[in-house]
N, C-alpha and C. Protein backbone atom coordinates (compact mmCIF):
# COMPACT_ATOMS: atom_id res chain seq x y z
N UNK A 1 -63.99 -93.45 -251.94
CA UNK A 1 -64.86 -92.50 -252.57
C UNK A 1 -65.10 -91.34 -251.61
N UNK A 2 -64.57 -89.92 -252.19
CA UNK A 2 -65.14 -89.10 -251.18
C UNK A 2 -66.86 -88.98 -250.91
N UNK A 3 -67.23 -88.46 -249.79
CA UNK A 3 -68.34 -87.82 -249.30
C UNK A 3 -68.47 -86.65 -249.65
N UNK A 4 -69.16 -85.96 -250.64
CA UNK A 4 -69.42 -84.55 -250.67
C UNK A 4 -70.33 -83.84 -249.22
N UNK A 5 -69.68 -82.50 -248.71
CA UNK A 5 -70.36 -81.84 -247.98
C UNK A 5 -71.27 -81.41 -247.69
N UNK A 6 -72.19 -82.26 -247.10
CA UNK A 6 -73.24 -81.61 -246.85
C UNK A 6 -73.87 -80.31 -246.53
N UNK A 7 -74.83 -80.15 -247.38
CA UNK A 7 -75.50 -78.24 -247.33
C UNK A 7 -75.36 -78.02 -245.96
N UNK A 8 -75.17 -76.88 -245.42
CA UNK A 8 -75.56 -75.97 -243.90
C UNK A 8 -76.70 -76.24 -244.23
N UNK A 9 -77.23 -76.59 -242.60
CA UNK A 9 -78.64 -76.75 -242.13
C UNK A 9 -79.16 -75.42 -242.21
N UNK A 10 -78.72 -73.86 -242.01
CA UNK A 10 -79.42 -72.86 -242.07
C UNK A 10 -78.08 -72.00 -242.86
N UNK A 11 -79.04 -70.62 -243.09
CA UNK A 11 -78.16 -69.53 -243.60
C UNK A 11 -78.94 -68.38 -242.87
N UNK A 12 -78.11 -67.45 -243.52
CA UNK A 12 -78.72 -66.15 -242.57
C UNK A 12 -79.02 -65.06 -242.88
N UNK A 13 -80.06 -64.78 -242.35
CA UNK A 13 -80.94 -64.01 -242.68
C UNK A 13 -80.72 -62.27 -242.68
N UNK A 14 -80.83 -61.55 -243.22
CA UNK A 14 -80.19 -59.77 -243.28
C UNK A 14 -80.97 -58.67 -243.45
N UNK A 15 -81.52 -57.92 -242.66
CA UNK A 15 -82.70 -57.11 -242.85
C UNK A 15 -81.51 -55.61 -242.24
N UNK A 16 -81.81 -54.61 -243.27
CA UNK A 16 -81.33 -53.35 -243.06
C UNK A 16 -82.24 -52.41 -243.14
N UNK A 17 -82.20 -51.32 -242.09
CA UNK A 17 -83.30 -50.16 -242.74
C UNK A 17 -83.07 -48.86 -242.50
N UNK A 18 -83.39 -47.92 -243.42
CA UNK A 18 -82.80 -46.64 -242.92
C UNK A 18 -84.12 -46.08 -243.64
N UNK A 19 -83.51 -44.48 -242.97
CA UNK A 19 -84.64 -43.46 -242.99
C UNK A 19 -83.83 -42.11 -243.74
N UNK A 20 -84.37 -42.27 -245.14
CA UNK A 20 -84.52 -41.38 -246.39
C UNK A 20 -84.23 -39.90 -246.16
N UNK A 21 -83.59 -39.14 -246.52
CA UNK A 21 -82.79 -37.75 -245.97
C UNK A 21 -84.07 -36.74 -247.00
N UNK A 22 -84.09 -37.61 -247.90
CA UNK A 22 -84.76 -37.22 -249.69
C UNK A 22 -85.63 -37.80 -249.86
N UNK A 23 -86.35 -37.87 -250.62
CA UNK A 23 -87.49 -38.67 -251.53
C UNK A 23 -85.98 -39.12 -252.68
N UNK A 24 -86.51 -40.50 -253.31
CA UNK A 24 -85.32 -41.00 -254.03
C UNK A 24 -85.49 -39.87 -255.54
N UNK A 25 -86.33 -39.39 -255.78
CA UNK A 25 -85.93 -38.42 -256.70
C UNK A 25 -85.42 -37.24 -257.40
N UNK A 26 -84.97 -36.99 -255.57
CA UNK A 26 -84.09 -35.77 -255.28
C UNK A 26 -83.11 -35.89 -256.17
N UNK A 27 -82.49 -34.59 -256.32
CA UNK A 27 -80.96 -34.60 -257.03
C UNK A 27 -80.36 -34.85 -256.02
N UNK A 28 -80.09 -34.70 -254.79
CA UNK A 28 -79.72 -35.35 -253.75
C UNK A 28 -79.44 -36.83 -253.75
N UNK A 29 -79.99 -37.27 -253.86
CA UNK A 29 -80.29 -38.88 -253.90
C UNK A 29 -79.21 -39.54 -255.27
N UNK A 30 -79.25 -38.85 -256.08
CA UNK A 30 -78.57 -38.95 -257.40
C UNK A 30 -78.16 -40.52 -257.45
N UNK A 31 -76.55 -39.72 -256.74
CA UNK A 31 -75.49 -41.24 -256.60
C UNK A 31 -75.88 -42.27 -256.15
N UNK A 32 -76.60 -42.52 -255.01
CA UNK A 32 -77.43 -43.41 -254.47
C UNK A 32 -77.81 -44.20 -255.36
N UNK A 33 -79.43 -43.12 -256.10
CA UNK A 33 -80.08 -44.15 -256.93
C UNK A 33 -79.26 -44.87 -258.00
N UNK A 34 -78.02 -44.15 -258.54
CA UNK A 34 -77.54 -44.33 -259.74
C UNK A 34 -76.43 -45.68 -259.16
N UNK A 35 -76.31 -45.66 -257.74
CA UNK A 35 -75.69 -46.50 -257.44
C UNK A 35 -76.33 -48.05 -257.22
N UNK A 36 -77.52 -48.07 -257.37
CA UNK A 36 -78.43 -49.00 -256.77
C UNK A 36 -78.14 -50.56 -257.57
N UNK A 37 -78.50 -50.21 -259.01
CA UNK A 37 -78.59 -51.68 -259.77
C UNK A 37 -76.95 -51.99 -259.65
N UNK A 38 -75.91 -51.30 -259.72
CA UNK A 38 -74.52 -52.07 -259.80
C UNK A 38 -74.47 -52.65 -258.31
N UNK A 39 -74.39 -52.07 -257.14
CA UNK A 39 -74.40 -52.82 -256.31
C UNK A 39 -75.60 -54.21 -255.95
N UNK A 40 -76.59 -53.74 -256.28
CA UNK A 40 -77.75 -54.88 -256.37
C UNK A 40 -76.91 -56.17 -257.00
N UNK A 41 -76.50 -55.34 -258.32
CA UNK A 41 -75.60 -56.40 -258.87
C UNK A 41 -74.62 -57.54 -258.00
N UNK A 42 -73.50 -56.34 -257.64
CA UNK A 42 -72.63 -57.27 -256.72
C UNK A 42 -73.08 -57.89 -256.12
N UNK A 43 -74.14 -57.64 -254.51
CA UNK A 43 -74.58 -58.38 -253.89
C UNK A 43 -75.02 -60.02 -254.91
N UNK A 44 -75.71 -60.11 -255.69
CA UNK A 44 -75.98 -60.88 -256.36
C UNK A 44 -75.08 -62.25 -257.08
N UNK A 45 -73.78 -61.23 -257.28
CA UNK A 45 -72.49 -62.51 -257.57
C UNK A 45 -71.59 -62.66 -256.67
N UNK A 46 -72.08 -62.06 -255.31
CA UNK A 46 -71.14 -62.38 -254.69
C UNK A 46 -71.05 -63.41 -254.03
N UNK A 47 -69.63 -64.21 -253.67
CA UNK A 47 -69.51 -65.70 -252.77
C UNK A 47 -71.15 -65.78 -251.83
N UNK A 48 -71.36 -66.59 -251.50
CA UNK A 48 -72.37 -66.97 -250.56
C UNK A 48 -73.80 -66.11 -250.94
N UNK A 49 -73.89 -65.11 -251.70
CA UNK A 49 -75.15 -64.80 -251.50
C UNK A 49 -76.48 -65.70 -252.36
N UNK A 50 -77.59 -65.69 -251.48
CA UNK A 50 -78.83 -66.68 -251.88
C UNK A 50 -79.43 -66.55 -252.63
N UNK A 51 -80.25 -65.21 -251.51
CA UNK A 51 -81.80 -64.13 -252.03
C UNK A 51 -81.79 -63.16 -251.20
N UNK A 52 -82.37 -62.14 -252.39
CA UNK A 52 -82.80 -60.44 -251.76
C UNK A 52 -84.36 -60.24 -252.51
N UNK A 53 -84.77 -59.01 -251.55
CA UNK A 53 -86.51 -59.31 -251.31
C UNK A 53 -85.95 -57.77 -252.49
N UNK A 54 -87.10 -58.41 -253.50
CA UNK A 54 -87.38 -56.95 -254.68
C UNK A 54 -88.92 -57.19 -254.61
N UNK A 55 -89.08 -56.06 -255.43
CA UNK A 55 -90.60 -56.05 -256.17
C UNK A 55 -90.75 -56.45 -257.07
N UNK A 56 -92.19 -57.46 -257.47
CA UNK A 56 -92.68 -58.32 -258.59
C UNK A 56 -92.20 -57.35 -259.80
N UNK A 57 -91.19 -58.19 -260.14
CA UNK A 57 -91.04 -57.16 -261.89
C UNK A 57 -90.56 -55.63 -261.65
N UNK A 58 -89.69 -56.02 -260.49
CA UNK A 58 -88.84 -54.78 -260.78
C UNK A 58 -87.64 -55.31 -260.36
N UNK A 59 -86.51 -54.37 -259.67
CA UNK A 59 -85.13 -55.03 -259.91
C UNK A 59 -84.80 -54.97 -258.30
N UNK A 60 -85.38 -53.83 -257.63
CA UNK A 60 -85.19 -53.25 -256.22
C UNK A 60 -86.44 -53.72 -255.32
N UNK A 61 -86.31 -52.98 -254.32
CA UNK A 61 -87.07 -52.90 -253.46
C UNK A 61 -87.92 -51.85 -253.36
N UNK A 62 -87.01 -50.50 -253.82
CA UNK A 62 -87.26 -48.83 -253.29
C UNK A 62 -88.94 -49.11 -253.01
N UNK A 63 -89.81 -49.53 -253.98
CA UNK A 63 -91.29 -49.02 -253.89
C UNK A 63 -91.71 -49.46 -252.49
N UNK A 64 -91.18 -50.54 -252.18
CA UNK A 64 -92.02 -50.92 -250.95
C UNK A 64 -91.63 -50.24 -249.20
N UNK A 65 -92.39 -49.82 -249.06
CA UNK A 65 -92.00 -49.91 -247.80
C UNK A 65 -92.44 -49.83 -245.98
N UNK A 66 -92.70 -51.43 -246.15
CA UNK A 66 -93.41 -51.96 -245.45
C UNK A 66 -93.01 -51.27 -243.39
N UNK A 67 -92.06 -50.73 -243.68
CA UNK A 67 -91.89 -49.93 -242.19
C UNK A 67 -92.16 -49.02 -242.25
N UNK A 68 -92.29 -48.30 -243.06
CA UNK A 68 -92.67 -46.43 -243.01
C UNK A 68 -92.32 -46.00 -244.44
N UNK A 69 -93.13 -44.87 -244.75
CA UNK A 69 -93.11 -44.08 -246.08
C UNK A 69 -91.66 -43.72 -246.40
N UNK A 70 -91.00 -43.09 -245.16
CA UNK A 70 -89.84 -42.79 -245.47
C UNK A 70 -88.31 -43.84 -244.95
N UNK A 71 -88.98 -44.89 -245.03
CA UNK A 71 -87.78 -46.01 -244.60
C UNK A 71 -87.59 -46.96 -245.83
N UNK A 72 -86.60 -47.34 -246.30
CA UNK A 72 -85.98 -47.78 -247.32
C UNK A 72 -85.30 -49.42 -246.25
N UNK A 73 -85.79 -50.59 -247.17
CA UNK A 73 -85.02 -51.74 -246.61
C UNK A 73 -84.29 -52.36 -247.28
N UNK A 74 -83.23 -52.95 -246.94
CA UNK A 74 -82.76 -54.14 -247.59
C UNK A 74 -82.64 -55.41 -247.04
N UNK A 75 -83.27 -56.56 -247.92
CA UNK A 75 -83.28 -57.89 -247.43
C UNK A 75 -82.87 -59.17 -247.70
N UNK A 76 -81.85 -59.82 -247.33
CA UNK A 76 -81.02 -60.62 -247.99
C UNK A 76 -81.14 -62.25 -247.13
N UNK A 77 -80.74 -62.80 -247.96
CA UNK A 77 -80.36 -64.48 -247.62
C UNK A 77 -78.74 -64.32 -247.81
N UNK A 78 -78.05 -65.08 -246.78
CA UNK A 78 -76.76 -65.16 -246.96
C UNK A 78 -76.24 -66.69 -246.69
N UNK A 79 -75.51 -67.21 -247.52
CA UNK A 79 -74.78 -68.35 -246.91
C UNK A 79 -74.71 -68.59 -245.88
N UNK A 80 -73.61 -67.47 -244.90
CA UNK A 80 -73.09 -67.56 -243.84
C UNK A 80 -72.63 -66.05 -243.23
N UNK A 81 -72.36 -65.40 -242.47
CA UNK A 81 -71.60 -64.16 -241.28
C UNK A 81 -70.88 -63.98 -242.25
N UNK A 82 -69.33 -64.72 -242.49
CA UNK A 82 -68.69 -64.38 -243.28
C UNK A 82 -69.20 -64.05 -244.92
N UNK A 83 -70.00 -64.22 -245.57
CA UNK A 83 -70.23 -64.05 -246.81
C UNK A 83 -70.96 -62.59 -246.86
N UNK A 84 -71.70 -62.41 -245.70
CA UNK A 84 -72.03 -61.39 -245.78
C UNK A 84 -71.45 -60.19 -245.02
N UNK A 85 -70.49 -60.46 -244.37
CA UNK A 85 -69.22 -59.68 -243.96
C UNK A 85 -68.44 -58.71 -245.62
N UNK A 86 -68.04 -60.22 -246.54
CA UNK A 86 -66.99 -60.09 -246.86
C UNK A 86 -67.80 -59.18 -248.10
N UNK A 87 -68.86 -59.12 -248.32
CA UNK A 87 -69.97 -58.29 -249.31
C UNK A 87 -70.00 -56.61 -248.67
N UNK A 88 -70.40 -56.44 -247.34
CA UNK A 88 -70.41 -55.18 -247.19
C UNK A 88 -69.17 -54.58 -246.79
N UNK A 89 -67.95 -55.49 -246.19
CA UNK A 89 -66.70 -54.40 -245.82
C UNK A 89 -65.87 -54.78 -246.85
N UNK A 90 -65.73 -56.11 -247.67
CA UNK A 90 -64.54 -55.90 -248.59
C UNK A 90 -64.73 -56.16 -250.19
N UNK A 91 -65.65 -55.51 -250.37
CA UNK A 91 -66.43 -55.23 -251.73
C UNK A 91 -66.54 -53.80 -252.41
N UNK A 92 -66.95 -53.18 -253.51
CA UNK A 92 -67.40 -52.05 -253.77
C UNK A 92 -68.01 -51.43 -252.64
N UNK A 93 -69.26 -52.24 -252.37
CA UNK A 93 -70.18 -51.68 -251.27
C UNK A 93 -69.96 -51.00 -250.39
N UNK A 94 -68.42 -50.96 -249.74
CA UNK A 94 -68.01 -50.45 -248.71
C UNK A 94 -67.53 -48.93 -249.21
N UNK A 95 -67.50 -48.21 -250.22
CA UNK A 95 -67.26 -46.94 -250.63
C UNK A 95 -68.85 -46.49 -250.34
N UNK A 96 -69.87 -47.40 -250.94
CA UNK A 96 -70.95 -46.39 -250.81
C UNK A 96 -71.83 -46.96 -249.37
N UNK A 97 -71.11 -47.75 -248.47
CA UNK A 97 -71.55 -47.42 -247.12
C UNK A 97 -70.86 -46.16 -246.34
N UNK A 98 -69.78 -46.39 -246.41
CA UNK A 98 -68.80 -44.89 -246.11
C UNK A 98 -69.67 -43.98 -246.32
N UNK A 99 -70.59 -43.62 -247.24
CA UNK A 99 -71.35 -42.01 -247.40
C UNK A 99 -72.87 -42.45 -247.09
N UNK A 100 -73.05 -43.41 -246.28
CA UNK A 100 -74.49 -43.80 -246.22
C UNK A 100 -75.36 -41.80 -245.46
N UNK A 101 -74.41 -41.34 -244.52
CA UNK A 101 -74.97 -40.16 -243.49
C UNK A 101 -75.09 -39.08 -245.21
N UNK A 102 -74.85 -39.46 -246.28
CA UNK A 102 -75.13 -38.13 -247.22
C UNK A 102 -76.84 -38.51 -247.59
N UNK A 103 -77.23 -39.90 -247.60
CA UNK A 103 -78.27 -39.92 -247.82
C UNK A 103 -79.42 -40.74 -246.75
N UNK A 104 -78.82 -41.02 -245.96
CA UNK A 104 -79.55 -41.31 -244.90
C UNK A 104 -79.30 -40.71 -243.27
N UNK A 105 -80.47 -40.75 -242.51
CA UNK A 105 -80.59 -39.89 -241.38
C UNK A 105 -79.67 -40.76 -240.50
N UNK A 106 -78.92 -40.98 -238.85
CA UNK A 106 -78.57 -41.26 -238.24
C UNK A 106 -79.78 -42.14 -237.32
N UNK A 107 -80.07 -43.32 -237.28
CA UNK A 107 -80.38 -44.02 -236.36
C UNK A 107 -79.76 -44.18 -234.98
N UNK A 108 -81.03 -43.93 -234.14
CA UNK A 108 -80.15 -44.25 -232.82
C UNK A 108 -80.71 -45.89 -232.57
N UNK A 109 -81.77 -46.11 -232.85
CA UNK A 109 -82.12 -47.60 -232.33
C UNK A 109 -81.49 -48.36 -233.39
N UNK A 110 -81.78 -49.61 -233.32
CA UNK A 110 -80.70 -50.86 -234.41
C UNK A 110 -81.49 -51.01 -235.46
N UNK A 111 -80.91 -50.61 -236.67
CA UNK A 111 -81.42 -50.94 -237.74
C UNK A 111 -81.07 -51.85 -238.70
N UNK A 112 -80.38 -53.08 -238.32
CA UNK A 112 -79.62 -53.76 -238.76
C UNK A 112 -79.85 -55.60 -238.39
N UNK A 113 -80.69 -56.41 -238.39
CA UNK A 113 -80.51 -57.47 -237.76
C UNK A 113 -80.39 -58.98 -238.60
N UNK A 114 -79.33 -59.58 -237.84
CA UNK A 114 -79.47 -60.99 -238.47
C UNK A 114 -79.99 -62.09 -237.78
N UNK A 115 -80.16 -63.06 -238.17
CA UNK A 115 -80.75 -64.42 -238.04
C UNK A 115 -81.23 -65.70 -238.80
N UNK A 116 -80.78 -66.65 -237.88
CA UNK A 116 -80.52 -68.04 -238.60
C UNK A 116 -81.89 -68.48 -239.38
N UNK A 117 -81.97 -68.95 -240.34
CA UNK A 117 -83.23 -69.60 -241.08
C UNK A 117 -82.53 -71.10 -241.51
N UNK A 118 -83.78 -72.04 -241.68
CA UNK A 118 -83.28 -72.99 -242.16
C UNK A 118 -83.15 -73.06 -243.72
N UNK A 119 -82.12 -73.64 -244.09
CA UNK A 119 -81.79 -74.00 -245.48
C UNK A 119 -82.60 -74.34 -246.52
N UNK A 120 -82.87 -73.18 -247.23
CA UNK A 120 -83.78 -73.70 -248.27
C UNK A 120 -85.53 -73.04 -247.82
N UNK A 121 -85.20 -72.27 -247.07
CA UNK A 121 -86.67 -71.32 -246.71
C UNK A 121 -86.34 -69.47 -247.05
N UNK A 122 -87.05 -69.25 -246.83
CA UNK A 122 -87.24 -67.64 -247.31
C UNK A 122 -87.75 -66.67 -245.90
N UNK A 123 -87.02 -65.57 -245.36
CA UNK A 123 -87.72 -64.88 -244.32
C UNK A 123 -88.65 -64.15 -244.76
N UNK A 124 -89.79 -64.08 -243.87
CA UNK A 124 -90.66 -62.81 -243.92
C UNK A 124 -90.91 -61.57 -243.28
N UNK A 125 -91.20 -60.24 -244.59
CA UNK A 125 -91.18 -59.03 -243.68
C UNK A 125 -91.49 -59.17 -242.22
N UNK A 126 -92.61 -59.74 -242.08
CA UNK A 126 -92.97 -59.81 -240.57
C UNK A 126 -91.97 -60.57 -239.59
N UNK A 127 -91.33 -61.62 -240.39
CA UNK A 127 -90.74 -62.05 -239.54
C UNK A 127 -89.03 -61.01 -239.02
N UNK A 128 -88.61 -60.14 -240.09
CA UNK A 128 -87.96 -59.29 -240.04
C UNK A 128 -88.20 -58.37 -238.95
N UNK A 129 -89.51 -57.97 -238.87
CA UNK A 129 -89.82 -56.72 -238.11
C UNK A 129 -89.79 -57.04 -236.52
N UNK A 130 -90.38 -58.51 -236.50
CA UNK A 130 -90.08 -59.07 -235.15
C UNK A 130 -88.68 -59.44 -235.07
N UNK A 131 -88.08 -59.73 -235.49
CA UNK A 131 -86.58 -59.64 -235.05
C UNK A 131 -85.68 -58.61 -234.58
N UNK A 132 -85.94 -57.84 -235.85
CA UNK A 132 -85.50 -56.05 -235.18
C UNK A 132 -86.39 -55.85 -234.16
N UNK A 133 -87.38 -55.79 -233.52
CA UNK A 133 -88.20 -55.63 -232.56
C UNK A 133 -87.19 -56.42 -231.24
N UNK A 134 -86.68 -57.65 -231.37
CA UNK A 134 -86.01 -58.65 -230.36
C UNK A 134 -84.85 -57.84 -230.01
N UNK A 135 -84.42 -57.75 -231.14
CA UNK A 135 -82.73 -56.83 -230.96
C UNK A 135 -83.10 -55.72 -230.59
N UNK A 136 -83.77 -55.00 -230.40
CA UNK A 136 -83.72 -53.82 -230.14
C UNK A 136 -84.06 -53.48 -228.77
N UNK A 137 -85.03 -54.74 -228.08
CA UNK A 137 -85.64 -54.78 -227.28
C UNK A 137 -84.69 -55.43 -226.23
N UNK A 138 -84.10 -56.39 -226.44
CA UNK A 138 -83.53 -57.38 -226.03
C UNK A 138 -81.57 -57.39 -226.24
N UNK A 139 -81.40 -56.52 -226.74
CA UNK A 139 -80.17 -56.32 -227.53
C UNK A 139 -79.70 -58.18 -228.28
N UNK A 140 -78.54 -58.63 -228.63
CA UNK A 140 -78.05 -59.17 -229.36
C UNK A 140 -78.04 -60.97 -228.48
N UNK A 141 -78.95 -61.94 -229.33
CA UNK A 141 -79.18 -63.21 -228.90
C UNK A 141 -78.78 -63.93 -230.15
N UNK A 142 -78.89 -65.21 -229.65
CA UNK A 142 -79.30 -66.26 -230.66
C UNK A 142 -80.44 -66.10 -231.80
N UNK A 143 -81.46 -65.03 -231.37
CA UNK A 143 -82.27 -65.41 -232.41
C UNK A 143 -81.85 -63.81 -233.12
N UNK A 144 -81.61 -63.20 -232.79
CA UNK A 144 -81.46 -61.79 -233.16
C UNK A 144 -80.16 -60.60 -232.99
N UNK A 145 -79.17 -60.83 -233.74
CA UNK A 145 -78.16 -60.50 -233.55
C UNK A 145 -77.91 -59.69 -234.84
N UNK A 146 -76.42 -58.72 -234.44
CA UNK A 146 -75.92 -58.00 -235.76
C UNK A 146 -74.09 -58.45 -236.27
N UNK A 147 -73.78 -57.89 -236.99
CA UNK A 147 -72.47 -58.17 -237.72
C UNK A 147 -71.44 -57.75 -236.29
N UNK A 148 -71.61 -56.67 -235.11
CA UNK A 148 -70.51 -56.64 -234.17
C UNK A 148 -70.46 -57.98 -233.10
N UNK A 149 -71.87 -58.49 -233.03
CA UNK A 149 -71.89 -59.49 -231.97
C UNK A 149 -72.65 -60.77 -232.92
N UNK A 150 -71.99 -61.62 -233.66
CA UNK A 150 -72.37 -62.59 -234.25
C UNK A 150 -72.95 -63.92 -233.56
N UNK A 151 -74.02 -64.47 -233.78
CA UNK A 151 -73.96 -65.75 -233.04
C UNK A 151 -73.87 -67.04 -234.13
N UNK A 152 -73.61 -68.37 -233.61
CA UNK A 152 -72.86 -69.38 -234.75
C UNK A 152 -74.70 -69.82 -235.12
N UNK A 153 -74.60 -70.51 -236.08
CA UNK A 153 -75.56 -70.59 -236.77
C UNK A 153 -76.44 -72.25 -236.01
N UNK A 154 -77.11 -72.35 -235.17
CA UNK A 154 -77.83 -73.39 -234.79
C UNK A 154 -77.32 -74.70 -235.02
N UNK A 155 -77.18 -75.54 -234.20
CA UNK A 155 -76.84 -76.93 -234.50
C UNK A 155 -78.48 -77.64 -234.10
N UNK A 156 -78.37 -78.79 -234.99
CA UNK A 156 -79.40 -79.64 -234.85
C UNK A 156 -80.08 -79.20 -233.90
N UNK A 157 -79.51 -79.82 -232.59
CA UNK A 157 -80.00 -79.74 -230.78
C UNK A 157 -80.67 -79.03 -230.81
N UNK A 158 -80.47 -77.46 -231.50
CA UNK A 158 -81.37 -76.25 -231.08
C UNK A 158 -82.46 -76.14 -231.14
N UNK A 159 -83.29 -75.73 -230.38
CA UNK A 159 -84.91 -75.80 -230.10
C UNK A 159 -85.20 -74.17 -230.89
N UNK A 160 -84.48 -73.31 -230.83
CA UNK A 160 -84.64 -71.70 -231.08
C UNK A 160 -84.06 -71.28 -232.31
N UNK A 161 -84.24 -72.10 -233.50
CA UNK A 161 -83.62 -71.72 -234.48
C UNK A 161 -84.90 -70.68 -235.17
């Protein structure tokens, strides 16, 4: 009799943030906004993805924004590195990251961080903000890392998950 595979002990966690060129109601903004629910979409059927942080009874995020008036986030649960690799470089998504500089400003600090959660929990903004806070501070660890410098996802042993 086979053994079915047991769930990953964690998945990982995806906090993005950028800073708004426009108010989203610019004609500026257009493609963006108009781009929003189809990619929301993808993310959504794609291999490995979990959960993404929206607003009660809406579809996005745009209203909230718990880092600044003019910062826009995105927040995801992912399977695994690869699932959420294979979502932003070999998906639709990757045409409308290509033009992210038409609607968003250039970050110099990291706006981008991942990290391990255990299986079957949910991150919080706060816990987001302290992470980007780690990476940024600390550049790229175990607890706080991005898509160029990946770390493997916690084994049992680990005290720092």
């Amino acid at each position: 009799m086979d053994n079915p595979t047991p769930a990953p002990a964690y998945q990982l966690a995806q906090l993005n943030i950028a800073v708004l060129r426009a108010p989203l109601d610019d004609p500026s903004m257009k493609d963006f906004t108009d781009a929003l629910d189809p990619i929301n979409a993808l993310a959504d059927a794609s291999p490995g993805f979990v959960w993404r942080f929206i607003e009660d009874g809406e579809k996005d995020a745009t209203n909230l924004r718990p880092f600044g008036e003019d910062l826009l986030l995105n927040f995801s649960v992912w399977e695994d590195v690869d699932a959420l690799w294979d979502f932003t470089y070999r998906s639709d998504h990757l045409d409308f990251l290509r033009r992210r500089r038409e609607w968003f400003e250039r970050m110099r600090e990291a706006f981008v961080v991942l990290w391990w959660i255990p299986t079957g929990t949910l991150p919080t903004v706060g816990e987001a903000k302290r992470r980007l806070d780690l990476l940024r501070t600390n550049g790229p660890s175990p607890e706080a890392f991005d898509l160029r410098t990946p770390f493997p996802a916690p084994t049992h042993h680990d005290q720092h998950a």
